[in-house]
Protein backbone atom coordinates (compact mmCIF):
# COMPACT_ATOMS: atom_id res chain seq x y z
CA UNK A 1 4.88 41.59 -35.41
CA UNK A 2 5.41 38.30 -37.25
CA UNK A 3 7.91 37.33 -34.40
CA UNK A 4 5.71 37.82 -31.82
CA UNK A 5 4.73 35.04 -29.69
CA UNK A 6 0.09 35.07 -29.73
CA UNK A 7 -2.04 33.94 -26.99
CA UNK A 8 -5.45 33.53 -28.29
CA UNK A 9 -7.22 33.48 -25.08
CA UNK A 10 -11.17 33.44 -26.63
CA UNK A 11 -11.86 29.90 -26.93
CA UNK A 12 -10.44 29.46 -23.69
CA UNK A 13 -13.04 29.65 -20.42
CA UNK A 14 -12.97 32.44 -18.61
CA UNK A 15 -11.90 30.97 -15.60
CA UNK A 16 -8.83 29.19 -17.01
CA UNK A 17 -7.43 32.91 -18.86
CA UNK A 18 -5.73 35.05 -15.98
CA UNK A 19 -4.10 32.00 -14.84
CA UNK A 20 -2.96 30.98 -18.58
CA UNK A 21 -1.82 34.55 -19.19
CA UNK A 22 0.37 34.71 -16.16
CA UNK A 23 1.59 31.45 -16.90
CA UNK A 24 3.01 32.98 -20.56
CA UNK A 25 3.94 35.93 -18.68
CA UNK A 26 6.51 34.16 -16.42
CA UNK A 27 8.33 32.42 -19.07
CA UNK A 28 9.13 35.81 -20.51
CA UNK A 29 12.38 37.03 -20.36
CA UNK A 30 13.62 40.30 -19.55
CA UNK A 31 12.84 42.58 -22.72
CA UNK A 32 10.63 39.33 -24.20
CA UNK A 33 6.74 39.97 -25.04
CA UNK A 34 4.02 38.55 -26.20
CA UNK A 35 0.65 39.48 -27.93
CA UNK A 36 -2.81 38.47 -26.06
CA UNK A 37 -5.73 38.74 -28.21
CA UNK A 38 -9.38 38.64 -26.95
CA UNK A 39 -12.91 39.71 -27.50
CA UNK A 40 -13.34 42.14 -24.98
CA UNK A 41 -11.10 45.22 -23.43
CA UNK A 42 -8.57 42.95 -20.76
CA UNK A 43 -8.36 46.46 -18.33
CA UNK A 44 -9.31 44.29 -15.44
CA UNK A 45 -6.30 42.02 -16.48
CA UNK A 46 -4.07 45.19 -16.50
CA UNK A 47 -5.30 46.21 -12.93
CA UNK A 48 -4.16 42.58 -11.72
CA UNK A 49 -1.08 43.07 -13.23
CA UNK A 50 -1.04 46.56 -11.69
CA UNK A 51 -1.40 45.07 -8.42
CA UNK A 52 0.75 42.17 -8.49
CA UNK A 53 3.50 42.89 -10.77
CA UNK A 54 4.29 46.50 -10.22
CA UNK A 55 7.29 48.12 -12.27
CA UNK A 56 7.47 44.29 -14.13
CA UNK A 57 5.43 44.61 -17.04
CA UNK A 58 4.37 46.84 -20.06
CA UNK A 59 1.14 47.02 -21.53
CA UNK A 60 0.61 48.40 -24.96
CA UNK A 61 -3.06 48.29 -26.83
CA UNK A 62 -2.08 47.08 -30.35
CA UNK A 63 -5.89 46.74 -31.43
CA UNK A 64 -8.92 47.75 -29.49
CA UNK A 65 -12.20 46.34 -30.60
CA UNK A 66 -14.82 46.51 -31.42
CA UNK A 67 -14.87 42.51 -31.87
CA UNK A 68 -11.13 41.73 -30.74
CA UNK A 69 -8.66 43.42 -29.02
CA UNK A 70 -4.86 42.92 -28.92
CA UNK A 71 -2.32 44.14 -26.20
CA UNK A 72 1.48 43.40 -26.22
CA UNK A 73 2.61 42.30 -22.44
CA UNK A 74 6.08 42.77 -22.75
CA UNK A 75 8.21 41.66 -19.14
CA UNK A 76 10.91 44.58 -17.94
C-alpha cells in the first residue's frame, strides 16, 4: 500500500468531498487506484458512483471504522 496514491477527505467540508473525489477519480488511469480515507462509512459515495459510473470503477473496503474508514477506488 505504500504506493498508493491517499485522499484524506476529513478536514475537507462536506460539500467540497464528492466533487474532490471525482476529481481524483478522473485522473486515474485504466488499472490506477487510489485510497480515500474518512470518518464515516462513504456507501452513499459508492451509490453515486453506482449511478454514474457503472462498470468504471471498483470499490474495495480496506478499513471500516469505527473512527476512520478506508476504501481503494480503483478505475477499470
Amino acid at each position: 500500500m505504500s504506493d498508493s496514491k491517499v485522499l484524506d477527505i476529513r478536514p475537507y467540508p462536506p460539500i467540497q468531498r464528492h466533487p474532490l473525489i471525482f476529481g481524483w477519480f478522473e485522473e486515474l488511469g485504466a488499472g490506477e487506484h487510489f485510497v480515500l480515507v474518512n470518518d464515516h462509512d462513504p456507501k452513499p459515495l459508492f451509490y453515486q458512483f453506482q449511478a454514474e459510473r457503472t462498470g468504471e470503477f471498483t470499490w474495495e473496503y480496506e478499513l471500516q471504522g469505527p473512527k476512520e474508514w478506508r476504501v481503494r477506488i480503483g478505475k477499470n
